[in-house]
C-alpha atoms as a PDB file:
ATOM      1  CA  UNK A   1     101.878  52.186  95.009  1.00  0.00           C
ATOM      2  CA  UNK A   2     100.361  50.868  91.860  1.00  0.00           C
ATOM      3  CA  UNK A   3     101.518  49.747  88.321  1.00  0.00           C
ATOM      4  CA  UNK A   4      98.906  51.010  85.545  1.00  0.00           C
ATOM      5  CA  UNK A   5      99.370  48.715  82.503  1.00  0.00           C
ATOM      6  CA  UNK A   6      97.761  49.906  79.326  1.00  0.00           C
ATOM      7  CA  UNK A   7      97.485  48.297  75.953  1.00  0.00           C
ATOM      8  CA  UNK A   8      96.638  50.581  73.210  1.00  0.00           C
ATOM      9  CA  UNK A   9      96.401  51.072  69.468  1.00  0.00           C
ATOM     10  CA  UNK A  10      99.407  51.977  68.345  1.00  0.00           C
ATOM     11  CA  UNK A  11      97.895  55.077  66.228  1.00  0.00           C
ATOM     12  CA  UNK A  12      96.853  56.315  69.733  1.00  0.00           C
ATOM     13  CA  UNK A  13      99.808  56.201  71.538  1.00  0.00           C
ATOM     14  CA  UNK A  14     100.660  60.102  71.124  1.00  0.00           C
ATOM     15  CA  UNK A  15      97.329  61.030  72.065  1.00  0.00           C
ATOM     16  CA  UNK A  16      97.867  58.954  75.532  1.00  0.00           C
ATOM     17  CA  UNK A  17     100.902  60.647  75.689  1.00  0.00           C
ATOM     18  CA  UNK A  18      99.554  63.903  76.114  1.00  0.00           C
ATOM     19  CA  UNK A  19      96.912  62.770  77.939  1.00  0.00           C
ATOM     20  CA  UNK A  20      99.152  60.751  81.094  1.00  0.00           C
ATOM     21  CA  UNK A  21     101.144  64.424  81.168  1.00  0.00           C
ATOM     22  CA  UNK A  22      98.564  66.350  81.295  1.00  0.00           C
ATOM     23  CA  UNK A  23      97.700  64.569  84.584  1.00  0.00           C
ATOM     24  CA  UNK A  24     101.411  64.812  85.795  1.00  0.00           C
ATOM     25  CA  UNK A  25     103.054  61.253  84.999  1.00  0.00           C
ATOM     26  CA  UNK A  26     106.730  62.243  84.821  1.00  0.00           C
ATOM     27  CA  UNK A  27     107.926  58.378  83.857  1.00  0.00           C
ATOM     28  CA  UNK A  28     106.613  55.452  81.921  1.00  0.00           C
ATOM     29  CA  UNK A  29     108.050  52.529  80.329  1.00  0.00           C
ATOM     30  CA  UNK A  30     106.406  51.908  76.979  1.00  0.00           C
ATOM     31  CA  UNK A  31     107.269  48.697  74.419  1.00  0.00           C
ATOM     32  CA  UNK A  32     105.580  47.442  71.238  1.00  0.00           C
ATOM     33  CA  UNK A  33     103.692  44.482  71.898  1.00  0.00           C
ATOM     34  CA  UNK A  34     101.253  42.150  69.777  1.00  0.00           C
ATOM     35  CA  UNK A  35      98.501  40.145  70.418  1.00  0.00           C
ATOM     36  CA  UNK A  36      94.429  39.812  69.839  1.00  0.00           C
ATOM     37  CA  UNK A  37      91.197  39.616  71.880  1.00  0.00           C
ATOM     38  CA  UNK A  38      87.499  37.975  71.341  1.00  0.00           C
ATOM     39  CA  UNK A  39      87.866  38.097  67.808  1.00  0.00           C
ATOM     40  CA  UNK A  40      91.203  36.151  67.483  1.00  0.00           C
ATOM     41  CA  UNK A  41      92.927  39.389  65.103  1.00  0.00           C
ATOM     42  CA  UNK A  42      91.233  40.042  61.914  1.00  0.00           C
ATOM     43  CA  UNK A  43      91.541  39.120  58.007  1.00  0.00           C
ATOM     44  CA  UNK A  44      93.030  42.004  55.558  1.00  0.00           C
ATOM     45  CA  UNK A  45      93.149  42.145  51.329  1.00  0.00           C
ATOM     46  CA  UNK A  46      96.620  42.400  50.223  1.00  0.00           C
ATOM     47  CA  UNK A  47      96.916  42.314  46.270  1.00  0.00           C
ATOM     48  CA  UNK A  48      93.539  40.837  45.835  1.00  0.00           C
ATOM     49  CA  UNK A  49      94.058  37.794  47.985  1.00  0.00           C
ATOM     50  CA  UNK A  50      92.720  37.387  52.076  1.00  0.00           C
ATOM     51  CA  UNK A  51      94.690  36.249  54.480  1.00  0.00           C
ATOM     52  CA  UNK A  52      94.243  36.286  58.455  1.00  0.00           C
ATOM     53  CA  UNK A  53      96.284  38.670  60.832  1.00  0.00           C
ATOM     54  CA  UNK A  54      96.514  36.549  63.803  1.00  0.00           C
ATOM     55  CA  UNK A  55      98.502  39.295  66.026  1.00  0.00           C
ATOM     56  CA  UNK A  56      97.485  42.431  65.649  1.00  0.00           C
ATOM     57  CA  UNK A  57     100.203  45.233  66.791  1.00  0.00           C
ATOM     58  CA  UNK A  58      99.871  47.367  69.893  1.00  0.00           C
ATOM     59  CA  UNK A  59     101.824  49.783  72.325  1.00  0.00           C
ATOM     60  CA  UNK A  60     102.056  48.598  76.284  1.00  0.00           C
ATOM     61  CA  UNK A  61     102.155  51.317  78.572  1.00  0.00           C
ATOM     62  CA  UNK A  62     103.423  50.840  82.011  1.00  0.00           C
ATOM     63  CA  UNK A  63     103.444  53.707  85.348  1.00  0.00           C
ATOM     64  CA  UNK A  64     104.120  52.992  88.648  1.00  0.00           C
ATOM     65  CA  UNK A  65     102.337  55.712  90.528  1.00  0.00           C
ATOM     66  CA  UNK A  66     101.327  56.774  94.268  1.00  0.00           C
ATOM     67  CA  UNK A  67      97.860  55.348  95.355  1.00  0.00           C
ATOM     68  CA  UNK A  68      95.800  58.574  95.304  1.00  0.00           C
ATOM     69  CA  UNK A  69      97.009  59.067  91.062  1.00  0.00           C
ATOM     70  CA  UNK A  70      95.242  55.733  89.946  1.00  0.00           C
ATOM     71  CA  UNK A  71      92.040  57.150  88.833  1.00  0.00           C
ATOM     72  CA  UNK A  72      93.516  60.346  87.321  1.00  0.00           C
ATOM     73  CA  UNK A  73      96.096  58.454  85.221  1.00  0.00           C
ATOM     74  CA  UNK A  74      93.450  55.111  84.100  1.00  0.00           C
ATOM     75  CA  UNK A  75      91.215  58.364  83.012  1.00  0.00           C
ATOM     76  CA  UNK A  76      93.961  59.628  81.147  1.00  0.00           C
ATOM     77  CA  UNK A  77      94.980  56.510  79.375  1.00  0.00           C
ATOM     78  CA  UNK A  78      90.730  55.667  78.463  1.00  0.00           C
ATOM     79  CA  UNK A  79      90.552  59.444  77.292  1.00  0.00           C
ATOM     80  CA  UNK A  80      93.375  59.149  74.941  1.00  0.00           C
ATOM     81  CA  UNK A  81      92.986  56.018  73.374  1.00  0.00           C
ATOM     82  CA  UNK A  82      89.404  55.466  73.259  1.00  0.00           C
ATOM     83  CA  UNK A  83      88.233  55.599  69.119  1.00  0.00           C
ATOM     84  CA  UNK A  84      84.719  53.601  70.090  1.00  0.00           C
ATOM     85  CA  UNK A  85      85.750  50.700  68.287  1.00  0.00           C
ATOM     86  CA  UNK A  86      86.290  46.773  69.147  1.00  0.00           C
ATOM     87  CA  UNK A  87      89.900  46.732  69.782  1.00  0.00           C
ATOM     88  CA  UNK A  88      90.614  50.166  71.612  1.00  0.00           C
ATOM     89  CA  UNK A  89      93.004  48.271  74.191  1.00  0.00           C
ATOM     90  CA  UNK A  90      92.832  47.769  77.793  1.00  0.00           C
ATOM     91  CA  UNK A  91      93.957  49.140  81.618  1.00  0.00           C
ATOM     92  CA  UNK A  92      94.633  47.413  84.424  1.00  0.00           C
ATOM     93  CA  UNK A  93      96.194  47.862  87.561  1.00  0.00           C
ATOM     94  CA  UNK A  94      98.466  45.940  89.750  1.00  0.00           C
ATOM     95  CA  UNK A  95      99.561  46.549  93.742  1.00  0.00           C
ATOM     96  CA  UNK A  96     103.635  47.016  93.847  1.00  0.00           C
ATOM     97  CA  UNK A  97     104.884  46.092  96.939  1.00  0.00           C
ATOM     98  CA  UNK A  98     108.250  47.699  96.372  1.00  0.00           C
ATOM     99  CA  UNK A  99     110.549  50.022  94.423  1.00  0.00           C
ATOM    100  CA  UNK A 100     114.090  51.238  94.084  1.00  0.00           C
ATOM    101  CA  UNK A 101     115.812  53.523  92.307  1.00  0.00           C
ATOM    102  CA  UNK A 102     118.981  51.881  91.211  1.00  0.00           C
ATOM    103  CA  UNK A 103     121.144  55.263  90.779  1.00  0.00           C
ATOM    104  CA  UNK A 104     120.840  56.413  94.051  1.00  0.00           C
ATOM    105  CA  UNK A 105     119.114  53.938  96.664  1.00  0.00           C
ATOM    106  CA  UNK A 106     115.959  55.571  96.803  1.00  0.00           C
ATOM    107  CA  UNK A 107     112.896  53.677  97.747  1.00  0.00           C
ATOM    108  CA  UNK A 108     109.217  53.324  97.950  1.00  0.00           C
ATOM    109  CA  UNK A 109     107.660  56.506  97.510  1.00  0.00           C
ATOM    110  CA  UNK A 110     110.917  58.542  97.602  1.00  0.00           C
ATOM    111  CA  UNK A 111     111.988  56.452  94.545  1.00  0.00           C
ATOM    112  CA  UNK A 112     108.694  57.441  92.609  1.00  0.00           C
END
């Protein structure tokens, strides 16, 4: 089992949405989040004046899948959130080493 962690634009989120269950993700655990890459956020114009966004606002996407979805599901997240531009987000994936569903006992793979 795997956890597939995405960070996304938050404008995007619907479109990864549809793309994740399209590819048969049933679950997914998904919080607002803020925070910047390389270029340290970005400066905006509000009423004439400049000022610097340090954190810039995104959606984290977390699924725990089965081994054999990882590819299908980081090609889901990349296909709905890519725009082409610097700050389209990021995937990465983790090894679980266990899981349990807490309503009924299950476990592992049967808890998926």
């Amino acid at each position: 089992m795997k956890l597939v962690t995405a960070v996304v634009k938050p404008h995007k989120w619907e479109d990864v949405r549809v793309a994740l269950e399209s590819v048969g993700v049933t679950g997914m655990t998904v919080s607002e989040v803020s925070g910047y890459g390389r270029q340290k956020g970005h400066t905006e114009v509000y009423r004439g004046a400049e000022y610097d966004v340090a954190l810039v606002p995104k959606i984290r996407i977390e699924v725990v899948v089965d081994d054999a979805d990882v590819a299908a599901v980081m090609g889901a997240v990349e296909q709905g959130a890519q725009t082409g531009r610097i700050g389209d987000g990021k995937v990465w994936v983790s090894p679980v080493d266990s899981v349990v569903r807490v309503r009924t006992g299950e476990r592992d793979g049967e808890a998926l």
